[in-house]
Protein backbone atom coordinates (compact mmCIF):
# COMPACT_ATOMS: atom_id res chain seq x y z
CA UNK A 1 -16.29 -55.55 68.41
CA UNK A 2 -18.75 -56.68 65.76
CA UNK A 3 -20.00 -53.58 65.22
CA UNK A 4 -17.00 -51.82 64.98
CA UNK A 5 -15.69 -54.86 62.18
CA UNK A 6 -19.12 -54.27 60.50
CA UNK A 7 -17.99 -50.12 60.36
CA UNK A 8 -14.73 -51.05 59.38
CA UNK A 9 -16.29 -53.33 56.40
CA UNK A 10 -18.38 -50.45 55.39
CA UNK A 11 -15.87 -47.90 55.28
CA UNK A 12 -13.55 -50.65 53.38
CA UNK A 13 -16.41 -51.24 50.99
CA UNK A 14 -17.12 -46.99 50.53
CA UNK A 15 -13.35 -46.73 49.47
CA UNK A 16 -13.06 -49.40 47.33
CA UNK A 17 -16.20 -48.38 45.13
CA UNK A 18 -14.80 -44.61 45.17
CA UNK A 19 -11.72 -45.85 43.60
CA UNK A 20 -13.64 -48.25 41.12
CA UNK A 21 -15.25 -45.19 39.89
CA UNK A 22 -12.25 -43.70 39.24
CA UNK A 23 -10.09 -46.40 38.43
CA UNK A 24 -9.63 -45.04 34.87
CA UNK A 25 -7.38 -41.76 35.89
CA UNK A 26 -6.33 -43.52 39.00
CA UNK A 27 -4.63 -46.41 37.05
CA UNK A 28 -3.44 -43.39 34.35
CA UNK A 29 -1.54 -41.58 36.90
CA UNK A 30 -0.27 -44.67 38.72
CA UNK A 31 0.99 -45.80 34.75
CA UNK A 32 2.91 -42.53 34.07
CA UNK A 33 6.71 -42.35 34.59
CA UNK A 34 7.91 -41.11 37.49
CA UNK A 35 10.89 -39.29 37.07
CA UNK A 36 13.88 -38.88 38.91
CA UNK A 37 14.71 -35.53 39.34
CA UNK A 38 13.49 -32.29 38.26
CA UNK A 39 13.18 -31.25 34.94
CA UNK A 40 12.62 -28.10 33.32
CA UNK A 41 11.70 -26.79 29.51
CA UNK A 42 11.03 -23.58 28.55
CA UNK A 43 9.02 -23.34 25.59
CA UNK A 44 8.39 -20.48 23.83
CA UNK A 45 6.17 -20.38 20.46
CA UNK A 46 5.29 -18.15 17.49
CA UNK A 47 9.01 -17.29 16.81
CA UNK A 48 9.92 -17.21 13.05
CA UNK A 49 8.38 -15.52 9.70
CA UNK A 50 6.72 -12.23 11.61
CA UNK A 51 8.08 -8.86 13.24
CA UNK A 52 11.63 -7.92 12.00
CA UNK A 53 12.67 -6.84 15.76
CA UNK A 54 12.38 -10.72 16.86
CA UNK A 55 16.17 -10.71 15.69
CA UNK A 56 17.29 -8.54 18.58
CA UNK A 57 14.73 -10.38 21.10
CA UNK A 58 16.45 -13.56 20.38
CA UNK A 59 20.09 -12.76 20.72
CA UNK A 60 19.37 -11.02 23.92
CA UNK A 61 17.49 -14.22 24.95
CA UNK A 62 20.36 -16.44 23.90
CA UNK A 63 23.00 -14.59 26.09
CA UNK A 64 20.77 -14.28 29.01
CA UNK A 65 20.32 -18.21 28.62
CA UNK A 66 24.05 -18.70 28.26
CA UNK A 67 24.85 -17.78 31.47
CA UNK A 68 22.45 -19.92 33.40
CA UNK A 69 23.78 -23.75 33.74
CA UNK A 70 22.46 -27.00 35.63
CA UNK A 71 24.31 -29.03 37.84
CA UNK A 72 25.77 -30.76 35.14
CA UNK A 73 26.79 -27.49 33.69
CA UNK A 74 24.54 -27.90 30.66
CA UNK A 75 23.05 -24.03 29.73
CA UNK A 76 19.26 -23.21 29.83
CA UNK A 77 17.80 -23.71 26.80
CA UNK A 78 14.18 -22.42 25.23
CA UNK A 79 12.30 -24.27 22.34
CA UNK A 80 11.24 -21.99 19.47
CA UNK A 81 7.92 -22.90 17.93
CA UNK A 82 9.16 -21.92 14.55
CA UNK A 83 6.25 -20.58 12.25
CA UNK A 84 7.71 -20.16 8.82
CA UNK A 85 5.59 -17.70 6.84
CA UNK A 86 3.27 -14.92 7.33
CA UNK A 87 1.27 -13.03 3.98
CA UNK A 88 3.00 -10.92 1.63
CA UNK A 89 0.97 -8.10 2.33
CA UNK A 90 1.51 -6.26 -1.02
CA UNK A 91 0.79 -9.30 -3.41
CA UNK A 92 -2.53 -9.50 -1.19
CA UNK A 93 -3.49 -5.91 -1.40
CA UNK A 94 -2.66 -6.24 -5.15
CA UNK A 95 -5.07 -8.96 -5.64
CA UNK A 96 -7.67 -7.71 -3.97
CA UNK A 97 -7.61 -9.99 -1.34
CA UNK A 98 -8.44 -12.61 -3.53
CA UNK A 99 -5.28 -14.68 -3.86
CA UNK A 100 -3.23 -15.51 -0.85
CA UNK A 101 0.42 -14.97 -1.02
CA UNK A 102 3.32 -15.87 1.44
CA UNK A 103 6.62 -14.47 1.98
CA UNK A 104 8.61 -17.50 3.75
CA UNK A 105 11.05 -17.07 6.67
CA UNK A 106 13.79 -18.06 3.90
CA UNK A 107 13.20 -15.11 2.60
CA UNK A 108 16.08 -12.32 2.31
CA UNK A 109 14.23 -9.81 5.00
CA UNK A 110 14.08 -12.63 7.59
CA UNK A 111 17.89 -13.14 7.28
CA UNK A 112 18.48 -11.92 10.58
CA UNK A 113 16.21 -13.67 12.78
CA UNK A 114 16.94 -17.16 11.02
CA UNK A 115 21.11 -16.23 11.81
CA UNK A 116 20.11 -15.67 15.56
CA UNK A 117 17.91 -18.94 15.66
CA UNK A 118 21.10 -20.52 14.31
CA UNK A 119 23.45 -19.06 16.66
CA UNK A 120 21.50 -20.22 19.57
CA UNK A 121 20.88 -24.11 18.01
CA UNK A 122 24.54 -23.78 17.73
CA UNK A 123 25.41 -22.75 21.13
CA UNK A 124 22.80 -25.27 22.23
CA UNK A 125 20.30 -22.79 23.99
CA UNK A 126 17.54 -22.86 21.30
CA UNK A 127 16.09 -25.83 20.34
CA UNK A 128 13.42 -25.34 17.01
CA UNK A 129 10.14 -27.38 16.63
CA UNK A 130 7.87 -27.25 14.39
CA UNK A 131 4.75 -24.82 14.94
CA UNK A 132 3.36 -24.59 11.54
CA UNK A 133 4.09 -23.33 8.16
CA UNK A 134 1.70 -20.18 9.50
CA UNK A 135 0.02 -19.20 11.96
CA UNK A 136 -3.59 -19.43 10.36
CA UNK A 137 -5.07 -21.42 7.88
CA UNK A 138 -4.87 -19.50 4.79
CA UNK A 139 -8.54 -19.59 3.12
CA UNK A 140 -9.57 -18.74 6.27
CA UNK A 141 -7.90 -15.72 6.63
CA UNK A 142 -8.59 -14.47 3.29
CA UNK A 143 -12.83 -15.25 3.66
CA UNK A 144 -12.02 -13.50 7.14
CA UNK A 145 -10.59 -10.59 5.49
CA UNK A 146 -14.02 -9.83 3.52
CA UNK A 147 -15.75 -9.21 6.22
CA UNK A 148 -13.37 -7.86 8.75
CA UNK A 149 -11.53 -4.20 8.24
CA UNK A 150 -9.27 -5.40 11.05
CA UNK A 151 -8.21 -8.68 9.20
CA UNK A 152 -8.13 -7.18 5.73
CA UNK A 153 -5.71 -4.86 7.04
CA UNK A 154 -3.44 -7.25 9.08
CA UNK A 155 -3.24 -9.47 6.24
CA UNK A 156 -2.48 -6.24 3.60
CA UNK A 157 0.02 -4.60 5.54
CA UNK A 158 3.32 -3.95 4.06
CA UNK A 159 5.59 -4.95 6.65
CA UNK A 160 5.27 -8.02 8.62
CA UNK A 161 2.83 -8.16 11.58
CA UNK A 162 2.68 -10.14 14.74
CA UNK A 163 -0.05 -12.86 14.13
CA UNK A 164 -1.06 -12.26 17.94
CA UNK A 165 -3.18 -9.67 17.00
CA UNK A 166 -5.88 -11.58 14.73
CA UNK A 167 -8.72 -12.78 16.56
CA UNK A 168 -7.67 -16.00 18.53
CA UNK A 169 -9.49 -18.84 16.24
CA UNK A 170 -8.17 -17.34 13.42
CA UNK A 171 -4.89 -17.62 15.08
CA UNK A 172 -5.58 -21.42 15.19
CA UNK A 173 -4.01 -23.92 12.22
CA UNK A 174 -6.20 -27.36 11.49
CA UNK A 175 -9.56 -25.78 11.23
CA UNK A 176 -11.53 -23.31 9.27
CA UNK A 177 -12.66 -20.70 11.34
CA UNK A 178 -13.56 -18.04 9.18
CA UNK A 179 -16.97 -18.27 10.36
CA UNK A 180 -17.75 -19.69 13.47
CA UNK A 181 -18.07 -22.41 14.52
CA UNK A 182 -15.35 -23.67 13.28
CA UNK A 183 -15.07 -26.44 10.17
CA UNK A 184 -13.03 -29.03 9.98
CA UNK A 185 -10.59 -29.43 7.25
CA UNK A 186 -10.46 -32.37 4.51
CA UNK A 187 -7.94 -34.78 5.74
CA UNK A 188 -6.13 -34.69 2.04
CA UNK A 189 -5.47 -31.26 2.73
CA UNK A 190 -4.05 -31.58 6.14
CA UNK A 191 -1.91 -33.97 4.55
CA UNK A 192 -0.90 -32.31 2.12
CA UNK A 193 -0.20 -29.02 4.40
CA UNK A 194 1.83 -31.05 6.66
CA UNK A 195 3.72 -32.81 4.06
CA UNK A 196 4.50 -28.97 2.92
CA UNK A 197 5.66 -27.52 6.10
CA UNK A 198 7.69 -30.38 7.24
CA UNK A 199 9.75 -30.39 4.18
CA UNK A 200 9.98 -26.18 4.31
CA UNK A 201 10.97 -26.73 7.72
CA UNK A 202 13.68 -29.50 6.85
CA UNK A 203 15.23 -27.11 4.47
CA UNK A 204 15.77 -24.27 6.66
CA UNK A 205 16.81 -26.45 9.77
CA UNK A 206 18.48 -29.05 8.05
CA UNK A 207 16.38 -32.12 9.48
CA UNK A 208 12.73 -32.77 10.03
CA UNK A 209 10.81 -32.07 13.13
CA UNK A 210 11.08 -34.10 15.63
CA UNK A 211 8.52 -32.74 18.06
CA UNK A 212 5.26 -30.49 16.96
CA UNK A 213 3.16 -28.11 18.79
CA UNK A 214 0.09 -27.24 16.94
CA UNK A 215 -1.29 -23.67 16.66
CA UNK A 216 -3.56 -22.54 19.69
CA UNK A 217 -3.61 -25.86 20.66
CA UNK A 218 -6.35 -26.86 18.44
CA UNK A 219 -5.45 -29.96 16.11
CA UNK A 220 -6.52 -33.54 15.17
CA UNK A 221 -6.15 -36.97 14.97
CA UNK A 222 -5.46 -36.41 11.28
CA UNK A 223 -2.72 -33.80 11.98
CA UNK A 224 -1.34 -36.47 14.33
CA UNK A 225 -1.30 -39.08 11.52
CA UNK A 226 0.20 -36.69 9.15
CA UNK A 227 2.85 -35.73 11.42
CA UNK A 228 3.84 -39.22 12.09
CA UNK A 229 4.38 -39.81 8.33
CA UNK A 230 6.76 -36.88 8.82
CA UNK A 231 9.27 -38.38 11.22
CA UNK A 232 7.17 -36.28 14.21
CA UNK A 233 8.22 -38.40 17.42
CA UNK A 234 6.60 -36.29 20.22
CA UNK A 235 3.51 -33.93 20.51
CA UNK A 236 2.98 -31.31 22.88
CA UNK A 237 -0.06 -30.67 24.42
CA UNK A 238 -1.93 -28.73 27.29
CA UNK A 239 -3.00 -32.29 28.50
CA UNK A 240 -6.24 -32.39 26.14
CA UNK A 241 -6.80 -32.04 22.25
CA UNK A 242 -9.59 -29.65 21.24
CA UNK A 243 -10.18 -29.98 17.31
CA UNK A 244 -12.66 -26.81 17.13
CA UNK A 245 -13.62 -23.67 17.56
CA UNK A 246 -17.28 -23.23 19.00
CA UNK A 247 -19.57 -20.33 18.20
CA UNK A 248 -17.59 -18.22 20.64
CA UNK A 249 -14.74 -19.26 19.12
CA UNK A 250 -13.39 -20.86 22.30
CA UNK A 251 -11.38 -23.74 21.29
CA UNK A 252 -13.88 -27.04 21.72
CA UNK A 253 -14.50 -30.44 20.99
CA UNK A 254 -11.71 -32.35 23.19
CA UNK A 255 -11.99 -35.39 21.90
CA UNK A 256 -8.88 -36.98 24.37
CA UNK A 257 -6.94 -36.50 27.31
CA UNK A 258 -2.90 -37.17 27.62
CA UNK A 259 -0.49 -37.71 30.01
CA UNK A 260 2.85 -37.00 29.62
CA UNK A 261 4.49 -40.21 28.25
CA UNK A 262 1.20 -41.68 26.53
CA UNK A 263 1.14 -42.97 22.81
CA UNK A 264 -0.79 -41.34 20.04
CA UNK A 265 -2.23 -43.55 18.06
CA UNK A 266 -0.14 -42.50 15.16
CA UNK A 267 2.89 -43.83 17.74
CA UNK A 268 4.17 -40.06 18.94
CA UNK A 269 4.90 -39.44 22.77
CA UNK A 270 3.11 -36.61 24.45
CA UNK A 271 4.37 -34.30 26.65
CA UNK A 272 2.40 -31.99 28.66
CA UNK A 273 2.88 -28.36 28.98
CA UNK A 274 0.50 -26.62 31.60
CA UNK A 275 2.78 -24.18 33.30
CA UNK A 276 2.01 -20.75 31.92
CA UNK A 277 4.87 -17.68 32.27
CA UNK A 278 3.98 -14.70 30.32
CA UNK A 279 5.28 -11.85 32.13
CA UNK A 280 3.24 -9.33 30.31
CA UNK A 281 0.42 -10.53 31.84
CA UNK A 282 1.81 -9.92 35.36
CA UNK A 283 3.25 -13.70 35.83
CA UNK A 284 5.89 -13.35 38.11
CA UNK A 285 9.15 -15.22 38.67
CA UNK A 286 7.37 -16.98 41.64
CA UNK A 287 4.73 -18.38 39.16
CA UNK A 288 7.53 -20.08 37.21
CA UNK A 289 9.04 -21.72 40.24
CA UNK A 290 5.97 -23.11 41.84
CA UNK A 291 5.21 -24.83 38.66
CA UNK A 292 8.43 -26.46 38.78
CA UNK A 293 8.18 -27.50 42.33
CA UNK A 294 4.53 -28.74 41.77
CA UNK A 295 5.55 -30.89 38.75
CA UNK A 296 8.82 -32.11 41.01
CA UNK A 297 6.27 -33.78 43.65
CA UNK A 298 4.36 -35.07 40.65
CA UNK A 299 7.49 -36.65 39.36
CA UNK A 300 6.91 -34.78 36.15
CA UNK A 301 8.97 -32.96 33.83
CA UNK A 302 7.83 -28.79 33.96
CA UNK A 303 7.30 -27.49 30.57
CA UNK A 304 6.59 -23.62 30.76
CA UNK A 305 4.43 -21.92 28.20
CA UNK A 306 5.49 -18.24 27.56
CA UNK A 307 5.06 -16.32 24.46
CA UNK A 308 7.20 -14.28 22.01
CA UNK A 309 4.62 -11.17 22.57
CA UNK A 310 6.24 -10.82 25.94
CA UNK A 311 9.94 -10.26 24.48
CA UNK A 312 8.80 -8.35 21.94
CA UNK A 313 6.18 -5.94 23.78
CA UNK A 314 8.60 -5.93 27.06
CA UNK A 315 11.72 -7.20 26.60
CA UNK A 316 13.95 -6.27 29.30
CA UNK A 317 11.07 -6.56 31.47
CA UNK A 318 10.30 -9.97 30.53
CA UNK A 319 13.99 -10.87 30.43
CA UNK A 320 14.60 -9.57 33.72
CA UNK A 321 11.50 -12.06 34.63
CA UNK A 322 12.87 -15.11 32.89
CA UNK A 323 16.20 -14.43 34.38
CA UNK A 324 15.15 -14.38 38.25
CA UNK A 325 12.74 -17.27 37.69
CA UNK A 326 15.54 -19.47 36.63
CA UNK A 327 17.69 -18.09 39.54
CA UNK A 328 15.01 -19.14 41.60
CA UNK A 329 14.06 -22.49 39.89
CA UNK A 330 18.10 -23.59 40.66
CA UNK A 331 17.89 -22.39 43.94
CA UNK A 332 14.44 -24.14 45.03
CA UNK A 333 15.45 -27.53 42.82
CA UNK A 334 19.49 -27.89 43.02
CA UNK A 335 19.24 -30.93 40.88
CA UNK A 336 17.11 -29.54 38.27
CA UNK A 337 17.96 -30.91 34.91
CA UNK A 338 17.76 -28.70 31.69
CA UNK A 339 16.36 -31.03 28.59
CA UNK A 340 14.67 -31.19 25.22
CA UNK A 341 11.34 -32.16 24.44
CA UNK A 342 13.09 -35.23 22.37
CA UNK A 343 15.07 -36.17 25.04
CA UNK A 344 12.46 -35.69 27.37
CA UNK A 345 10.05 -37.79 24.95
CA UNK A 346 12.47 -40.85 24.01
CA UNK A 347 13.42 -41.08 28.12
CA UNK A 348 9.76 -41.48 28.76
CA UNK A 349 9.07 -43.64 25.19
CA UNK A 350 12.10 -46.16 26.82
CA UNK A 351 11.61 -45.65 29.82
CA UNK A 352 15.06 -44.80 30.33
CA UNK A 353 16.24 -45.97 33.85
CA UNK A 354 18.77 -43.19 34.21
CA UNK A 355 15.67 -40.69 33.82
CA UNK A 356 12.84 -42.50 35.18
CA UNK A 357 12.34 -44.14 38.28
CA UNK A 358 10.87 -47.24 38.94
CA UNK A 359 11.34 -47.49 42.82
CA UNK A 360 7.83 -47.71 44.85
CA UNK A 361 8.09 -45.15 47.66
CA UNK A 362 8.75 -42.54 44.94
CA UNK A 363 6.21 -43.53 42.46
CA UNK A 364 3.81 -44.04 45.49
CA UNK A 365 4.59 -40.44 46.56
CA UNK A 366 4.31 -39.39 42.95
CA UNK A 367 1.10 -40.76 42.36
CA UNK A 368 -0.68 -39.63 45.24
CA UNK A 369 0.48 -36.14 44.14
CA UNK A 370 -1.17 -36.47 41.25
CA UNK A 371 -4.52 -37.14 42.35
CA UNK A 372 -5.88 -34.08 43.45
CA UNK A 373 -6.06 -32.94 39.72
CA UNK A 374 -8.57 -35.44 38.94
CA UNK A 375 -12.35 -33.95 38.42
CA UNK A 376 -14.28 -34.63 41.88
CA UNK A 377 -11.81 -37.08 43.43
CA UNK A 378 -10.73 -34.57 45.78
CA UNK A 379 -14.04 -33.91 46.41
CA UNK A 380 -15.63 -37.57 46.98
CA UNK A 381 -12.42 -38.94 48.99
CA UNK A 382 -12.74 -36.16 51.51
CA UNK A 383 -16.67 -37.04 51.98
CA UNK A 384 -15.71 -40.75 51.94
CA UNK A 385 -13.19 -40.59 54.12
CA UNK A 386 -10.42 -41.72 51.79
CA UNK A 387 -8.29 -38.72 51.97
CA UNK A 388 -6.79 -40.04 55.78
CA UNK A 389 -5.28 -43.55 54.18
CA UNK A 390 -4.39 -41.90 51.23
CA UNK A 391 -2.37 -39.23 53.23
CA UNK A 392 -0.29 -41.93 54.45
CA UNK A 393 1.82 -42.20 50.46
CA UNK A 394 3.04 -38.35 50.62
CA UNK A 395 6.77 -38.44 51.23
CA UNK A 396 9.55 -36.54 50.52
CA UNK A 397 11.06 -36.87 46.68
């Protein structure tokens, strides 16, 4: 009997220093909200100043969306992350590629996609956020442009181009990535770029943002700050905030990690987005719903990445896709909830009892499905032995 106490001691000690070690993500995850039921947000980004043909894209997006409802009855919705200019490619050419110029998505030849953005606000199935005044950062893409047929042409071209189709840290806001690695930008002229595209955005929309996504993901503390001053309440992330590009022009330099519900500094809400649905890239319905019912047993909200590329390269295809994945997602989740990413974010900011719950068998069951996403926990409670109590919190949701 002693020895068995004494193995019982040791095995209590082994656990207890395997969760000291990683106490920090463990108490994280256990801090998160825990949500009720299932929620789903598609969010879709680049959508705005660009490729004339988005107009049709978007209205047959909007009726496919109106004719898929919750439980409540509310209709699917999408976010647009609304980019609102792209070059003037004959003012460049006729510089010589020394003076950038910008034709707006308030201009006359954009009239058509900004009516069927509207219609869908209206009909409450699109839901705009703010994704940057472009898609680049200017200087960049003119220095770029000296050295790079490719870019020179892009950014000359008389009609407007999709901005998928510059190299991927050009593609990418806050930073200078002309040359690589990436340089970081003055923060009076993030400022003063954010203070710019926030008011552009205001007068096309009507109101400020509310929520921002940056560019490529890639963004800073300073953006943050800046976007704060703007009336930005939530940020949406992949979980983690690179604010570079390295040599390889991968994006680099995390410099912090977010859960869904956390506080910037600057006082915005994150929200996670790390479900990925591009059906041009062979992402089937199925992807979509496991996603969802992953995030359900997390007690998170699922907020699905897809692109505009796919509705413009493939769009009944990807339509077809989007349609049978939210088919599916209603019949897997019956109580899935359609929402906004401001809803979503002032629900979690509150913690709003009527979205999150605060009962422990659920948050216990939550948490523990959370776990296996942290770096080598998986790994050292299975050696340790941990995995067997642990086992014990999965329940039903």
């Amino acid at each position: 009997m002693e020895l068995l106490a004494f193995a019982l001691a040791g095995l209590v000690l082994l656990w207890g220093g395997v969760l000291l070690a990683f106490a920090r993500p463990l108490v994280a995850r256990w801090r998160e909200p825990v949500l009720r039921q299932p929620v789903l947000v598609i969010e879709s980004d680049d959508w705005g100043a660009g490729p004339l043909e988005q107009a049709d894209a978007l209205q047959a997006l909007a009726s496919l969306l109106r004719r898929v409802h919750d439980r409540s009855g509310r209709r699917a919705l999408m976010t647009l992350g609304v980019v609102l200019e792209v070059p003037d490619g004959p003012r460049v050419a006729a510089s010589g590629c020394r003076e950038y110029h910008a034709c707006t998505l308030a201009d006359a030849r954009f009239a058509a996609v900004r009516q069927a953005i509207q219609a869908g606000v209206a009909d409450g199935v699109f839901v705009p956020q703010l994704h940057g005044q472009c898609h680049y950062w200017p200087p960049a893409l003119l220095a770029a442009a000296r050295l790079d047929e490719g870019v020179r042409a892009w950014l000359t071209a008389a009609e407007p181009g999709p901005t998928e189709v510059l190299p991927a840290a050009l593609q990418t806001r806050w930073v200078d990535a002309a040359r690589l690695p990436a340089a970081a930008l003055p923060a009076a002229a993030i400022a003063a770029a954010v203070a710019e595209e926030c008011a552009n955005y205001a007068s096309i929309f009507g109101t400020p943002p509310k929520v921002a996504v940056a560019t490529t993901f890639v963004w800073t503390e300073a953006v943050e700050e800046a976007w704060a001053r703007c009336g930005v309440e939530a940020v949406v992330s992949p979980g983690a905030r690179a604010t570079g590009r390295d040599a390889q022009g991968r994006p680099a330099g995390v410099d912090r990690a977010m859960l869904s519900g956390q506080r910037a500094r600057a006082g915005q809400i994150y929200l996670v987005r790390d479900v990925y649905f591009e059906p041009v890239r062979g992402h089937a319905p199925q992807q979509l719903v496991a996603g969802l019912l992953a995030r359900a047993r997390q007690g998170r909200a699922c907020l699905v990445e897809t692109h505009r590329f796919n509705f413009l390269q493939a769009r009944d295809a990807s339509l077809a896709a989007l349609e049978a994945g939210l088919a599916a997602a209603l019949a897997a989740c019956p109580a899935l909830r359609f929402a906004t990413p401001l809803e979503l974010a002032r629900a979690l900011r509150e913690r709003d009892p009527a979205w999150v719950d605060t009962r422990w068998r659920p948050r216990l069951a939550a948490w523990r499905a959370r776990l296996d996403e942290i770096p080598r926990f998986r790994r050292a409670a299975r050696l340790s032995g941990l995995q067997f109590p642990l086992a014990l919190l999965r329940g039903e949701r």
